[in-house]
N, C-alpha and C. Protein backbone atom coordinates (compact mmCIF):
# COMPACT_ATOMS: atom_id res chain seq x y z
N UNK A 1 50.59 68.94 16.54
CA UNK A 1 50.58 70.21 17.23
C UNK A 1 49.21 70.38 17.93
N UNK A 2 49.13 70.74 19.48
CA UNK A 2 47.68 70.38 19.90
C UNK A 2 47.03 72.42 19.79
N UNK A 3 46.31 72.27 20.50
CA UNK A 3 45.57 73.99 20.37
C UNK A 3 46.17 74.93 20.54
N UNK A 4 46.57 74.27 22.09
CA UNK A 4 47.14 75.26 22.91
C UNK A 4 48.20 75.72 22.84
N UNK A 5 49.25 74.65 21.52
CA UNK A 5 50.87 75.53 21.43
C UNK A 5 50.43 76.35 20.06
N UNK A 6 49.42 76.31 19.47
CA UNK A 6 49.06 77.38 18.87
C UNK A 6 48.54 78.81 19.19
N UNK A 7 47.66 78.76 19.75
CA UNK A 7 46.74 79.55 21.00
C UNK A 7 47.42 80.12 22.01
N UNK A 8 48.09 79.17 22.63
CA UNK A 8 48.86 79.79 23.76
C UNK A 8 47.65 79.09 24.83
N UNK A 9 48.04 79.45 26.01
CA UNK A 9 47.23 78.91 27.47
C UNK A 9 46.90 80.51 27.92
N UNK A 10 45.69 79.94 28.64
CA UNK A 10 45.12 80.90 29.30
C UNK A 10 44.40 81.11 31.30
N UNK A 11 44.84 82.02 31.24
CA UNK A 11 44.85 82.02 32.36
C UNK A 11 43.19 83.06 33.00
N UNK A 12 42.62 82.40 34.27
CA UNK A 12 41.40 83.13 35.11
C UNK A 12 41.68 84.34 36.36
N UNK A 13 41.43 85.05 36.19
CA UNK A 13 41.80 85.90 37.40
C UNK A 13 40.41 86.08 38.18
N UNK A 14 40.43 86.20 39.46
CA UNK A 14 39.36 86.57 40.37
C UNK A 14 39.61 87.89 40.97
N UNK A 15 38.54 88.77 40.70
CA UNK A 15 38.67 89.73 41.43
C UNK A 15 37.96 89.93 42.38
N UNK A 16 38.01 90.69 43.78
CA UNK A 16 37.15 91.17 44.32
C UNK A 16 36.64 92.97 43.79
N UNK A 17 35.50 92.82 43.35
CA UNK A 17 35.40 94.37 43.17
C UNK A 17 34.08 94.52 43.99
N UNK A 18 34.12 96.14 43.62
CA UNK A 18 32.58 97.07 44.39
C UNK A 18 31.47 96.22 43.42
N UNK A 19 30.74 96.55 44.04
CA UNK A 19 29.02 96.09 43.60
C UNK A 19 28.40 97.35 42.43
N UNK A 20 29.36 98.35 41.97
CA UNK A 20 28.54 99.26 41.08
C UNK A 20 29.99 99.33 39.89
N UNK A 21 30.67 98.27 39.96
CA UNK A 21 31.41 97.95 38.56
C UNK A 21 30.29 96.75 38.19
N UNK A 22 30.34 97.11 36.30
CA UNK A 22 29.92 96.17 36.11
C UNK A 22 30.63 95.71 34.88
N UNK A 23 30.28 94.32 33.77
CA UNK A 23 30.92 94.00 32.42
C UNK A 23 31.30 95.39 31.79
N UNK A 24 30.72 96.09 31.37
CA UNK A 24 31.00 96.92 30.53
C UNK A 24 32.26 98.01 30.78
N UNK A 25 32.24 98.26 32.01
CA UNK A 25 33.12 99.17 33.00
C UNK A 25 34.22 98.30 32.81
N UNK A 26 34.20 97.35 33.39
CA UNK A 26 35.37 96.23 33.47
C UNK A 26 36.17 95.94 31.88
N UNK A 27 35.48 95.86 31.06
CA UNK A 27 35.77 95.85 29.81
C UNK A 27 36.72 96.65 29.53
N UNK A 28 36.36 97.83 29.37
CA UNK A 28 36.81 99.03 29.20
C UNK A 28 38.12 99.29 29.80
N UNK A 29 37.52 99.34 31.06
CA UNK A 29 39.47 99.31 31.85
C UNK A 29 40.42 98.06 31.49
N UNK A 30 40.28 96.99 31.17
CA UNK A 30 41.06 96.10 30.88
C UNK A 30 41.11 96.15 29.51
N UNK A 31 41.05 97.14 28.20
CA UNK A 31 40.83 96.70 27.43
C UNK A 31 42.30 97.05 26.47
N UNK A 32 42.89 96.30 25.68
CA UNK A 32 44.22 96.34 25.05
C UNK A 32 44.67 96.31 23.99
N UNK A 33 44.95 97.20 23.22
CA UNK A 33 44.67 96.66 21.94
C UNK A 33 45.88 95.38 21.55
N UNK A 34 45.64 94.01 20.30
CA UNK A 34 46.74 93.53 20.02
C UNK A 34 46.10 92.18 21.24
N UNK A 35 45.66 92.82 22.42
CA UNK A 35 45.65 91.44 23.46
C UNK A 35 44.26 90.96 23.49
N UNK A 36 43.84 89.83 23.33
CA UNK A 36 43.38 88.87 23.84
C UNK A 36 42.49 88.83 25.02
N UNK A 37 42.28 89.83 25.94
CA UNK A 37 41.44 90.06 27.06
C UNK A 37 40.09 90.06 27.14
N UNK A 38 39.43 89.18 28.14
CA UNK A 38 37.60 89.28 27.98
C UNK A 38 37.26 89.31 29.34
N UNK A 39 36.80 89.80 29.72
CA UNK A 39 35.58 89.68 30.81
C UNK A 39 34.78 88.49 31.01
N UNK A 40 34.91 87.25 31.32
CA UNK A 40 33.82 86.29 31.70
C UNK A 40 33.15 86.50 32.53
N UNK A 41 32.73 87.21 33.74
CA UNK A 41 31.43 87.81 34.22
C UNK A 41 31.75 88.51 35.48
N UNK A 42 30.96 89.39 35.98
CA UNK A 42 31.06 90.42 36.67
C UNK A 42 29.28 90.81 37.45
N UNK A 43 29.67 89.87 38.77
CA UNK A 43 28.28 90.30 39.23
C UNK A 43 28.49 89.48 40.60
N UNK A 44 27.96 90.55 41.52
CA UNK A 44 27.58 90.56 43.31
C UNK A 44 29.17 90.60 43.51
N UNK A 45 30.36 91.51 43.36
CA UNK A 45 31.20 92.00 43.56
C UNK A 45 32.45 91.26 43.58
N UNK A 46 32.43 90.03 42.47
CA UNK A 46 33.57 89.44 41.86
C UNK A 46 33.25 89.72 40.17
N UNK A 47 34.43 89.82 39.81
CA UNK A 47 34.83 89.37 38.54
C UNK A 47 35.63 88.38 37.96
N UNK A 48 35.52 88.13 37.15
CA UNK A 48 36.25 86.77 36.74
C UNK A 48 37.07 87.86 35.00
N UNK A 49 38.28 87.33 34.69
CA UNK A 49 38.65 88.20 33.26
C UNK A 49 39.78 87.17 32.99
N UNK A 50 39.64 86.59 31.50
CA UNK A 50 40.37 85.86 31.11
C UNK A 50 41.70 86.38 30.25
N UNK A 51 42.89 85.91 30.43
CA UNK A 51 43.90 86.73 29.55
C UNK A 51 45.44 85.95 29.63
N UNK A 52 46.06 86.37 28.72
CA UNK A 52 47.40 85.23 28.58
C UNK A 52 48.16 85.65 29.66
N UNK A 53 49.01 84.57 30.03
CA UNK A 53 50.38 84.42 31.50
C UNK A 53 50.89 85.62 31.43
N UNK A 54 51.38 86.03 30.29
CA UNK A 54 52.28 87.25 30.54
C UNK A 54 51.16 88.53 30.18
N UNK A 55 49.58 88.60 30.44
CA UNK A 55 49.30 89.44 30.55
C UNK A 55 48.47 89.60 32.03
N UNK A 56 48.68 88.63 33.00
CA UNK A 56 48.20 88.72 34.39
C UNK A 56 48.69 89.67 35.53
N UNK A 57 49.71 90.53 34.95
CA UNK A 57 50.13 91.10 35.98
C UNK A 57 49.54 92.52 35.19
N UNK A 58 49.66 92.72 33.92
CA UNK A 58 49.42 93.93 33.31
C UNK A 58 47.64 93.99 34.10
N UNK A 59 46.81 93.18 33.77
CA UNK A 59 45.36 93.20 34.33
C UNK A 59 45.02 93.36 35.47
N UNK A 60 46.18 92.75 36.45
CA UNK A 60 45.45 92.96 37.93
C UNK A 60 45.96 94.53 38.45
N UNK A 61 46.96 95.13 37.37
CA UNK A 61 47.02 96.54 38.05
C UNK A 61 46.57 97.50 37.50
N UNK A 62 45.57 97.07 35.93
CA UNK A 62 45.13 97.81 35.49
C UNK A 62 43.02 97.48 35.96
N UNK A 63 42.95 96.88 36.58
CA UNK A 63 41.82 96.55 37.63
C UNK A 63 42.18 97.61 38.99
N UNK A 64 43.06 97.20 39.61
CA UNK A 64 43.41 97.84 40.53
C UNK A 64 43.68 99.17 40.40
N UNK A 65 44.16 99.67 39.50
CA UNK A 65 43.95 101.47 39.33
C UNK A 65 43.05 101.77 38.79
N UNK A 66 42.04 100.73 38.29
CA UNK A 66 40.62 101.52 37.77
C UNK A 66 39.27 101.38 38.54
N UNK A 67 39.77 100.69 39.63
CA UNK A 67 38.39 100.29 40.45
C UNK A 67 39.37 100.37 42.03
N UNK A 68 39.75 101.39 42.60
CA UNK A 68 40.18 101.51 43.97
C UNK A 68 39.58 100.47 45.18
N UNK A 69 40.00 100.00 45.94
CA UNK A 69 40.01 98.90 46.80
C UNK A 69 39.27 97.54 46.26
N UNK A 70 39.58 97.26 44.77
CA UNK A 70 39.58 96.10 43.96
C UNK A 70 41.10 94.94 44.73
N UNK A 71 40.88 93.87 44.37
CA UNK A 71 42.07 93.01 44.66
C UNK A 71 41.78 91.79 44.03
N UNK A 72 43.20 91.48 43.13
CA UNK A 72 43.05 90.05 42.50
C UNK A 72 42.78 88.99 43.76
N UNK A 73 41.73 87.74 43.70
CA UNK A 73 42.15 86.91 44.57
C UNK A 73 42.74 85.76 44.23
N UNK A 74 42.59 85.34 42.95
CA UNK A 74 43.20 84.11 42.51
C UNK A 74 43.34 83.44 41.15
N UNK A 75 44.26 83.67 41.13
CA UNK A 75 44.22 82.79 39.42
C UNK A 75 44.54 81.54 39.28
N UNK A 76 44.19 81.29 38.03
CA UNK A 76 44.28 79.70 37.96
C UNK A 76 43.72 79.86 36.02
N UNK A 77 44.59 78.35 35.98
CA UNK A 77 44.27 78.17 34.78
C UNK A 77 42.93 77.22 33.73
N UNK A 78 42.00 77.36 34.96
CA UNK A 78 40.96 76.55 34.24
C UNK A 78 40.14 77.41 35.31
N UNK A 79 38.60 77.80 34.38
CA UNK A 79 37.23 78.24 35.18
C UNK A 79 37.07 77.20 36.41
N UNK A 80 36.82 76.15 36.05
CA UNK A 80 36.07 75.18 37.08
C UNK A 80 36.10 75.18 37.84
N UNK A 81 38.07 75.62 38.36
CA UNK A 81 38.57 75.28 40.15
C UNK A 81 38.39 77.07 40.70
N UNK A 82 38.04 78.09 39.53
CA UNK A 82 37.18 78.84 40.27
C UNK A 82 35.99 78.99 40.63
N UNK A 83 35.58 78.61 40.12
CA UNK A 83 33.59 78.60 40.45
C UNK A 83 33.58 77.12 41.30
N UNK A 84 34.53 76.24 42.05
CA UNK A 84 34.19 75.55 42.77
C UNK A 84 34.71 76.12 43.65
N UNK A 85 35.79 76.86 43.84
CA UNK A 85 36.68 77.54 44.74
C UNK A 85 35.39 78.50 45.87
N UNK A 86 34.86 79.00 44.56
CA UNK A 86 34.01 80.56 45.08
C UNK A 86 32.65 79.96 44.37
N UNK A 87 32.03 79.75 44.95
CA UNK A 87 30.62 79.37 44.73
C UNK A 87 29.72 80.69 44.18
N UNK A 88 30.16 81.63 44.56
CA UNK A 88 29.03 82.62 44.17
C UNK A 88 29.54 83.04 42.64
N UNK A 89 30.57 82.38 41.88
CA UNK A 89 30.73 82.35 40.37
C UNK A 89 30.17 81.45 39.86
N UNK A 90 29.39 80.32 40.62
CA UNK A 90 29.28 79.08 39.71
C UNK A 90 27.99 79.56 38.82
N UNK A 91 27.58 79.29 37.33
CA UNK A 91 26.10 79.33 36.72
C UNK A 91 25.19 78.68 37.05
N UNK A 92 23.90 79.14 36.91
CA UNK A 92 22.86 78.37 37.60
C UNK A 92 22.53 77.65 36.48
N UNK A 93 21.74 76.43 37.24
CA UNK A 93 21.82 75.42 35.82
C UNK A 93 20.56 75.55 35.27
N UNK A 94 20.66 75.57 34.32
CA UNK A 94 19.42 75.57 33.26
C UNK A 94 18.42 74.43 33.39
N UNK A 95 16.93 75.07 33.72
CA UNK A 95 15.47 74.08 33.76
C UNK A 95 15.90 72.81 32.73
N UNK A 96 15.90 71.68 33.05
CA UNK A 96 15.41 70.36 32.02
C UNK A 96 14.31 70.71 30.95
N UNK A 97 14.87 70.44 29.70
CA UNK A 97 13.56 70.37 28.93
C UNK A 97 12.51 69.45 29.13
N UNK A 98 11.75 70.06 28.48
CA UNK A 98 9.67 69.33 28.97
C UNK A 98 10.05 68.00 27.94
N UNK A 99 9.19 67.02 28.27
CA UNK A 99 9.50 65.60 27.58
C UNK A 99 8.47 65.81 26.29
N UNK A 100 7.90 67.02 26.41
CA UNK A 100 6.30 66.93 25.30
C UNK A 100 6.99 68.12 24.16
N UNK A 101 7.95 68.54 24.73
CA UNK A 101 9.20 69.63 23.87
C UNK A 101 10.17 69.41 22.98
N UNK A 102 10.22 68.15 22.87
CA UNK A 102 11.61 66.93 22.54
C UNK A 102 11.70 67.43 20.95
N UNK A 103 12.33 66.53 20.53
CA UNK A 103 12.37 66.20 18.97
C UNK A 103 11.80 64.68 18.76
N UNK A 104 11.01 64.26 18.10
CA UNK A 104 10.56 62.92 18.33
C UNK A 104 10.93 62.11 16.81
């Protein structure tokens, strides 16, 4: 039995929102009890919110009635092909550690 027929699959939604929603706001309006819903990040007027197949339609209209001229742009079932999709989701990569910092 692998994870995911335990777990279930999960699905990414992209939103376009305003620039004065933020995680916490977003939280809140998507929030369910019983479901599974998170916020993976929310900043320069996308959001990203992770949540099961049959809860993607409940989220993009409960985004959409809580943040007026919000719009899903795309889902998909893995982060990656969004933050390559939309560049302004990708994380910035973390400084290399110092070689004099190591574990020796």
């Amino acid at each position: 039995m692998t994870v995911k027929s335990k777990r279930g699959r999960r699905r990414y939604i992209v939103f376009e929102v305003g620039t004065e929603v933020d995680k916490t706001l977003l939280t809140r309006a998507t929030f369910r009890p019983g479901h599974h819903i998170k916020v993976i990040s929310c900043d320069g007027g996308f959001a990203v919110v992770r949540c099961s197949p049959a809860d993607t339609c409940w989220v993009s209209e409960a985004v959409a009635s809580s943040f007026p001229g919000s719009e899903p742009l795309r889902t998909s079932g893995t982060l990656k092909s969004l933050r390559d999709r939309y560049s302004s989701l990708k994380k910035e990569r973390r400084p290399p550690r110092n070689a004099d910092k190591g574990l020796h």
